[in-house]
C-alpha atoms as a PDB file:
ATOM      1  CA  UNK A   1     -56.516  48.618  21.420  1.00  0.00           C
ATOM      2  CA  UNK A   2     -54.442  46.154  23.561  1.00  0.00           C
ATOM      3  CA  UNK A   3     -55.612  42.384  23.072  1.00  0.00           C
ATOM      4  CA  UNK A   4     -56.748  40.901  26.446  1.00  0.00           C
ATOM      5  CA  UNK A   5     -55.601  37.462  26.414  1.00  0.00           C
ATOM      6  CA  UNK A   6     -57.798  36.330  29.553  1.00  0.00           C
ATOM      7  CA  UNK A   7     -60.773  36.909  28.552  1.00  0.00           C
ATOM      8  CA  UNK A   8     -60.200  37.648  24.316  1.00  0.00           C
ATOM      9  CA  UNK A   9     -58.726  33.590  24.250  1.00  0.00           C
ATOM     10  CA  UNK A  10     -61.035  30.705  24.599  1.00  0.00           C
ATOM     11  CA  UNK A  11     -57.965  28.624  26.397  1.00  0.00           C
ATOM     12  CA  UNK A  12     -60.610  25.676  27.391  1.00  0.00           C
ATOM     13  CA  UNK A  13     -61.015  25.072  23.530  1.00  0.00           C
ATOM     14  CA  UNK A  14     -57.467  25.626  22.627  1.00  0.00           C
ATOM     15  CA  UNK A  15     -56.489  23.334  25.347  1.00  0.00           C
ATOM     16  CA  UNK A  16     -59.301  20.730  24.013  1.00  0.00           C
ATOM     17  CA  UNK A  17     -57.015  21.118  20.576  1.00  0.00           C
ATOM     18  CA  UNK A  18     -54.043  20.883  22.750  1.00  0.00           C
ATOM     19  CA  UNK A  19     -55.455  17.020  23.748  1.00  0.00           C
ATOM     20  CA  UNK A  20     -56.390  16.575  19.959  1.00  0.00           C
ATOM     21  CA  UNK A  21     -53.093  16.625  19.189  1.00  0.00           C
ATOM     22  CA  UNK A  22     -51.071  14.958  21.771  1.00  0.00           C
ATOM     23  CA  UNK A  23     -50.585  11.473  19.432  1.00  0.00           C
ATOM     24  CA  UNK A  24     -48.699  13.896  17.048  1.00  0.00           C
ATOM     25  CA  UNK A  25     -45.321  13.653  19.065  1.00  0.00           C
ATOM     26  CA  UNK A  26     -42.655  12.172  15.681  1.00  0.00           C
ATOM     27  CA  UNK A  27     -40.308  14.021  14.247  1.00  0.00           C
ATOM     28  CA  UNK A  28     -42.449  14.488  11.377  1.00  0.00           C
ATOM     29  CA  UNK A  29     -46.039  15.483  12.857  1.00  0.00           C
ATOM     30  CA  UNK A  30     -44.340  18.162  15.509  1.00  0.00           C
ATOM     31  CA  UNK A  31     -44.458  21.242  13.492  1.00  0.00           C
ATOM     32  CA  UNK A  32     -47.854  20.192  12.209  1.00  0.00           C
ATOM     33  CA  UNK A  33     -49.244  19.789  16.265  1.00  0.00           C
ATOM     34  CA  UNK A  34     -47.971  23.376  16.753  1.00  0.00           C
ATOM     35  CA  UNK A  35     -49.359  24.927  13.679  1.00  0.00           C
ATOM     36  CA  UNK A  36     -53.165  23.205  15.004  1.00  0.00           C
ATOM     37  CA  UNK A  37     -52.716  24.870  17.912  1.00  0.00           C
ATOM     38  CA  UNK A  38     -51.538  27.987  16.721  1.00  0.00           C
ATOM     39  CA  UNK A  39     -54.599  27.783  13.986  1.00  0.00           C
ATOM     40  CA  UNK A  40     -56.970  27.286  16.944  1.00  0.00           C
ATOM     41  CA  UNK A  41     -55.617  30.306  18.876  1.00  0.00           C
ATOM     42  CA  UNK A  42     -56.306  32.489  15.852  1.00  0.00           C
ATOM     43  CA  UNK A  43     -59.926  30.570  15.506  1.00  0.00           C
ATOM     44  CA  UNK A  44     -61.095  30.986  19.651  1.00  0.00           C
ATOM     45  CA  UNK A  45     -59.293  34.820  19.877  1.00  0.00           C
ATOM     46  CA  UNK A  46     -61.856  35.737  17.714  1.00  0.00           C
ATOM     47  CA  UNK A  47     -59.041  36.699  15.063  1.00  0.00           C
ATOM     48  CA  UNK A  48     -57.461  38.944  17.228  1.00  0.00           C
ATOM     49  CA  UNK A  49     -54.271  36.940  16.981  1.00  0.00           C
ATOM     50  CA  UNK A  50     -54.185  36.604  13.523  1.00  0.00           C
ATOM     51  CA  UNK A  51     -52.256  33.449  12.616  1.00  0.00           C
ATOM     52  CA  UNK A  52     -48.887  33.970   9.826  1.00  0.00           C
ATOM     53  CA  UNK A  53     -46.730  31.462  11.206  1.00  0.00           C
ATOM     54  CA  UNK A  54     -47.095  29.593   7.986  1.00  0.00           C
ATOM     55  CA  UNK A  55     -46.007  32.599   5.895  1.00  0.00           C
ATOM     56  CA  UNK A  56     -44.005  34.999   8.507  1.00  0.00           C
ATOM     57  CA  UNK A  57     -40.604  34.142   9.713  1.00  0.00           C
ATOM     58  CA  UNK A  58     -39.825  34.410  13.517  1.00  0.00           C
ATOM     59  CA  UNK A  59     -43.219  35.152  14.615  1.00  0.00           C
ATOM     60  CA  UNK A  60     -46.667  33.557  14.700  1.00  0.00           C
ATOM     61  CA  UNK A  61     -49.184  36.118  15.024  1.00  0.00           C
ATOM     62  CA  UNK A  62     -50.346  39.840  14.320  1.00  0.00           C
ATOM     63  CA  UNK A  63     -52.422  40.602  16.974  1.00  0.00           C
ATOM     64  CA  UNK A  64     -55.663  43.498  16.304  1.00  0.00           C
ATOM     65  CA  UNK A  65     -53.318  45.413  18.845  1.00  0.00           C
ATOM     66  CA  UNK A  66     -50.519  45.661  15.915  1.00  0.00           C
ATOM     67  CA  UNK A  67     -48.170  43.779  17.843  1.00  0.00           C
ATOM     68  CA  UNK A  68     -45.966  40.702  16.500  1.00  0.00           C
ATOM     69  CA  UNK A  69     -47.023  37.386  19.001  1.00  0.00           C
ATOM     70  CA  UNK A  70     -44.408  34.071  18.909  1.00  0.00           C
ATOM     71  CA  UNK A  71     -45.813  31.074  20.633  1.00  0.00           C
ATOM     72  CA  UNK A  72     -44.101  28.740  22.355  1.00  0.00           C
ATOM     73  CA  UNK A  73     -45.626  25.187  23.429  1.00  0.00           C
ATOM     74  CA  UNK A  74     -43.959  22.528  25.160  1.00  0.00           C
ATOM     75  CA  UNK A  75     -44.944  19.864  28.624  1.00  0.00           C
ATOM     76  CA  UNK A  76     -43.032  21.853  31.040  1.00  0.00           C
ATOM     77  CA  UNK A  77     -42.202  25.752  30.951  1.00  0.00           C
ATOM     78  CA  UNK A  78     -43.753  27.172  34.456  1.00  0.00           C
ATOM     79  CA  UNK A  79     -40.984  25.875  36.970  1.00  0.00           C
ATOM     80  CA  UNK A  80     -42.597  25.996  40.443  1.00  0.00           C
ATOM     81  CA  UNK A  81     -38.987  25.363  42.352  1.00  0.00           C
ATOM     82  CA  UNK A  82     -36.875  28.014  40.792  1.00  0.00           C
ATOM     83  CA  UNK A  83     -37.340  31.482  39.387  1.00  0.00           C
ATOM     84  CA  UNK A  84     -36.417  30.872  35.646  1.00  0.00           C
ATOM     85  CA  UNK A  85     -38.765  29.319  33.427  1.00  0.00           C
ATOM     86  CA  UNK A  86     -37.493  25.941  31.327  1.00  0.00           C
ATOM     87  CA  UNK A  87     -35.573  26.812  28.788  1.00  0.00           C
ATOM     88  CA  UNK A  88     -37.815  26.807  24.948  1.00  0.00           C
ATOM     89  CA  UNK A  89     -36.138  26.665  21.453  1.00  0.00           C
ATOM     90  CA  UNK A  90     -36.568  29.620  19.649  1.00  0.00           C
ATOM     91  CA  UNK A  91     -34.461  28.914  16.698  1.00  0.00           C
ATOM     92  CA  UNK A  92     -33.096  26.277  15.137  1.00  0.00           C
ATOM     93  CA  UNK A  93     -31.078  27.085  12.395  1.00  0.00           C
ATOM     94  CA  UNK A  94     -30.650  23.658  10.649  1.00  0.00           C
ATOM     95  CA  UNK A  95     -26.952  22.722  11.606  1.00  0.00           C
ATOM     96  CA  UNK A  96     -25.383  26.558  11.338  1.00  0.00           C
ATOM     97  CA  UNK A  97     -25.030  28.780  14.160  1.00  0.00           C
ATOM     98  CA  UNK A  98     -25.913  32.136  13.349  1.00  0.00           C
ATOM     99  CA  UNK A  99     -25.365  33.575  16.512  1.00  0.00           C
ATOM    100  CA  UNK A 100     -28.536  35.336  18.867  1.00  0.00           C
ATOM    101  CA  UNK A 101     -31.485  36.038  16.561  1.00  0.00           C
ATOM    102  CA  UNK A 102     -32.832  39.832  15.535  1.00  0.00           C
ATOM    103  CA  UNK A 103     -36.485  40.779  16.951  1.00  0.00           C
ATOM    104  CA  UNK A 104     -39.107  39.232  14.778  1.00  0.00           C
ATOM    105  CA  UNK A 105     -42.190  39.664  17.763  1.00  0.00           C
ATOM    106  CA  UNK A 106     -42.596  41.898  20.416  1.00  0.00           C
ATOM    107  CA  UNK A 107     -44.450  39.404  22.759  1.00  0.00           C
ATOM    108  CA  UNK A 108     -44.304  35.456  23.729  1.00  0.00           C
ATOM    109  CA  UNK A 109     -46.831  33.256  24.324  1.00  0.00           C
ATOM    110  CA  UNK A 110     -46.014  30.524  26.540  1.00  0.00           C
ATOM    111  CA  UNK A 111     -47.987  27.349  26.811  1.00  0.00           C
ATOM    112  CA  UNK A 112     -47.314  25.113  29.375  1.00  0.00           C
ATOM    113  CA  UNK A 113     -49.283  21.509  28.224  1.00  0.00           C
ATOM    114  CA  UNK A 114     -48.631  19.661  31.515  1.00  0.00           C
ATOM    115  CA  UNK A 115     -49.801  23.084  34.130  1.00  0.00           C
ATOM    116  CA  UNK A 116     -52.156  23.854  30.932  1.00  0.00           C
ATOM    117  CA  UNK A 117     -50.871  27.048  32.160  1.00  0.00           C
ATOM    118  CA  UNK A 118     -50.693  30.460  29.895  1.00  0.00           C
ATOM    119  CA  UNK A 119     -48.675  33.299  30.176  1.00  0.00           C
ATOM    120  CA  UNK A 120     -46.990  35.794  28.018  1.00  0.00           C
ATOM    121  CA  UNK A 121     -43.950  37.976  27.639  1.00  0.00           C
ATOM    122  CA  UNK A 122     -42.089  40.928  26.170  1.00  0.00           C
ATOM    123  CA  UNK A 123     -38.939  40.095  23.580  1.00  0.00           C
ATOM    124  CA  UNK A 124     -36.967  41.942  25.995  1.00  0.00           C
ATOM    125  CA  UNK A 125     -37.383  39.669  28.965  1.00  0.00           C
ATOM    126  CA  UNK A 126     -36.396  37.153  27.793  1.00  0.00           C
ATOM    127  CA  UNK A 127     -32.455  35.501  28.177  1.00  0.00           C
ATOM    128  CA  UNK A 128     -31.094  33.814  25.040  1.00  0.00           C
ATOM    129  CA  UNK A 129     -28.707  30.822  25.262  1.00  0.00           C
ATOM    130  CA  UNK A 130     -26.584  29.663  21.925  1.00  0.00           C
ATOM    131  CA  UNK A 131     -26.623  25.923  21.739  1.00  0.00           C
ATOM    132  CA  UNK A 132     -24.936  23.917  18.999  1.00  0.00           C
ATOM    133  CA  UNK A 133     -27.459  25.077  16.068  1.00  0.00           C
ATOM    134  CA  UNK A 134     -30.294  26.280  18.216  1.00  0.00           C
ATOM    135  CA  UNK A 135     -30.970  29.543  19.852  1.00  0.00           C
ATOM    136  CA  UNK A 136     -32.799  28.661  23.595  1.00  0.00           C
ATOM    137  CA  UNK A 137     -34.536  30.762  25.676  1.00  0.00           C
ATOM    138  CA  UNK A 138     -36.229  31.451  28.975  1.00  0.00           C
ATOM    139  CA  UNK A 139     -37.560  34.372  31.153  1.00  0.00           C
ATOM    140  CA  UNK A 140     -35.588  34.844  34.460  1.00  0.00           C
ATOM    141  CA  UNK A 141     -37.488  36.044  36.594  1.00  0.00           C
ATOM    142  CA  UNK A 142     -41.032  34.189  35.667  1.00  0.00           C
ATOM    143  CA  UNK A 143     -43.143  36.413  38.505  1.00  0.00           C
ATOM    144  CA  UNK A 144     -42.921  39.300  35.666  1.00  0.00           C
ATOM    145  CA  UNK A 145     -45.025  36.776  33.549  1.00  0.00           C
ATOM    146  CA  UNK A 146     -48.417  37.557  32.703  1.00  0.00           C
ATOM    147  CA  UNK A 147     -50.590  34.873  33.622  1.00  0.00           C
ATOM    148  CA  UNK A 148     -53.606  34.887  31.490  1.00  0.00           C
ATOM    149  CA  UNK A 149     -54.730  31.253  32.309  1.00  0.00           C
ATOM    150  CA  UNK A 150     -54.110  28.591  34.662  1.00  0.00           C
ATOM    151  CA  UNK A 151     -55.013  25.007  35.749  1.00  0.00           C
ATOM    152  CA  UNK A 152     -57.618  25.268  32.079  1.00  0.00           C
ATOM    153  CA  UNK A 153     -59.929  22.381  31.894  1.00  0.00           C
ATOM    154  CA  UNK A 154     -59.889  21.198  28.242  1.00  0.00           C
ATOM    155  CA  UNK A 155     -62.892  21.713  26.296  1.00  0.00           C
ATOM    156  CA  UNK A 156     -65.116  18.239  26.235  1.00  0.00           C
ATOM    157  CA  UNK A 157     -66.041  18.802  22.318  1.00  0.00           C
ATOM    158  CA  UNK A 158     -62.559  17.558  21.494  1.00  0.00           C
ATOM    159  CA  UNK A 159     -62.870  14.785  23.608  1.00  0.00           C
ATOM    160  CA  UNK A 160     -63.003  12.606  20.614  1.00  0.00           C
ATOM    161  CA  UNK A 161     -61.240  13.786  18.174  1.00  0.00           C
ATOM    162  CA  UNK A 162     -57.718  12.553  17.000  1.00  0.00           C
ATOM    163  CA  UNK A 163     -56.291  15.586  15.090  1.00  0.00           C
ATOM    164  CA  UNK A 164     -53.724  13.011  13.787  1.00  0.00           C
ATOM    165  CA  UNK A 165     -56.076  10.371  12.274  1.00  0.00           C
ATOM    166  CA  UNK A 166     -58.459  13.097  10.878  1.00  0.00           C
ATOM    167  CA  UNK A 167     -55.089  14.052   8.802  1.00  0.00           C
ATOM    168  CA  UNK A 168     -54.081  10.817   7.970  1.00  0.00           C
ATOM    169  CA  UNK A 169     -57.309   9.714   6.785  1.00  0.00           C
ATOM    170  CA  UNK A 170     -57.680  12.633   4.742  1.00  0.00           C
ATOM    171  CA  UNK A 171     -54.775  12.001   3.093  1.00  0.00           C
ATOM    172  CA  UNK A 172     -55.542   8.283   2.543  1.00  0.00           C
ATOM    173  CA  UNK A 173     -59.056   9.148   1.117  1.00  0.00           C
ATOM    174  CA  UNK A 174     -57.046  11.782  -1.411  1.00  0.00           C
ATOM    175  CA  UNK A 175     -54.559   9.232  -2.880  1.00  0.00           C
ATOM    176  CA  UNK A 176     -57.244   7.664  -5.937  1.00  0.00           C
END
C-alpha cells in the first residue's frame, strides 16, 4: 500500500517541530535538529515512515509501503528562478572521498524550511556532484517533484517550546 504523504503527514506539526528547533544551528546540535524532525515525521505519519536513521546507514525511514525514505532538510531547496533544485549533502564521508554513493533509499524527502515547502523524489532523479569529501545532490528538473505540501503554517502547540533548552536542561537536571 503506497504511503500518501499529503494527507498520511501532519506537515503543520512537523513544521511546528521545524520552529522548535531552529536555535539548534552549531556544529554540534545540527545532527540532533534533524534527528527531532525526522522523530516527529515518524510520530505525525502515524508510523508509516518508520524512523531508523539512528540505526540504518544512508537512509532514514522504512515506510508501511516497504520502501527506504532519506530526508533532506535545509532553508533553501525549491529554487523558483531555475529548474534545478539547490544542491543538498548527501554524504559526507569525514575527509575521504569515496567516490558517488551505492543506493541506500529508494525515495527523498525534501524539506524546504524557508518555502516550508515538501516534496519528494525517486533515487534515480536525482544528479550527484563529488565535492572534496562530500557527495551533493539535486534534482534537475524539480517540476517532476512531488509536491505533497506547500506554504504549511506551523502548528501553534510548538509555539513555545525550545527543543534546544528542553535538552539542555535535561541534561543539567541529570548531572547530580
Amino acid at each position: 500500500m503506497m504511503i500518501n504523504l499529503k494527507k498520511d503527514v501532519n506537515w503543520s506539526k512537523v513544521f511546528g517541530v521545524v520552529n522548535s528547533v531552529n536555535s539548534m544551528k552549531r556544529n554540534q546540535t545540527l545532527p540532533l535538529r534533524t534527528e527531532i524532525v525526522e522523530m516527529s515525521i515518524d510520530k505525525y505519519s502515524g508510523g508509516k515512515l518508520k524512523y531508523i536513521g539512528d540505526t540504518a546507514d544512508g537512509m532514514d525511514f522504512i515506510g508501511s509501503d516497504g520502501l527506504r525514505y532519506e530526508c533532506k532538510m535545509q532553508n533553501t531547496i525549491f529554487q523558483p528562478n531555475t529548474p534545478h533544485t539547490a544542491k543538498v549533502i548527501l554524504k559526507n564521508h569525514r575527509g575521504r572521498d569515496l567516490g558517488k554513493p551505492s543506493k541506500t533509499f529508494d525515495k527523498m524527502i525534501l524539506i524546504d524550511t524557508g518555502k516550508r515547502k515538501v516534496g519528494v523524489v525517486n533515487f534515480e532523479d536525482l544528479t550527484m556532484f563529488n565535492k572534496d569529501a562530500n557527495v551533493q545532490c539535486r534534482v534537475d528538473k524539480q517540476s517532476i517533484i512531488e509536491i505533497v505540501a506547500d506554504g504549511v503554517k506551523p502548528d501553534d502547540s510548538y509555539n513555545n517550546v525550545n527543543m534546544e533548552n528542553v535538552i539542555f536542561e535535561a541534561i543539567h537536571n541529570s548531572l547530580t
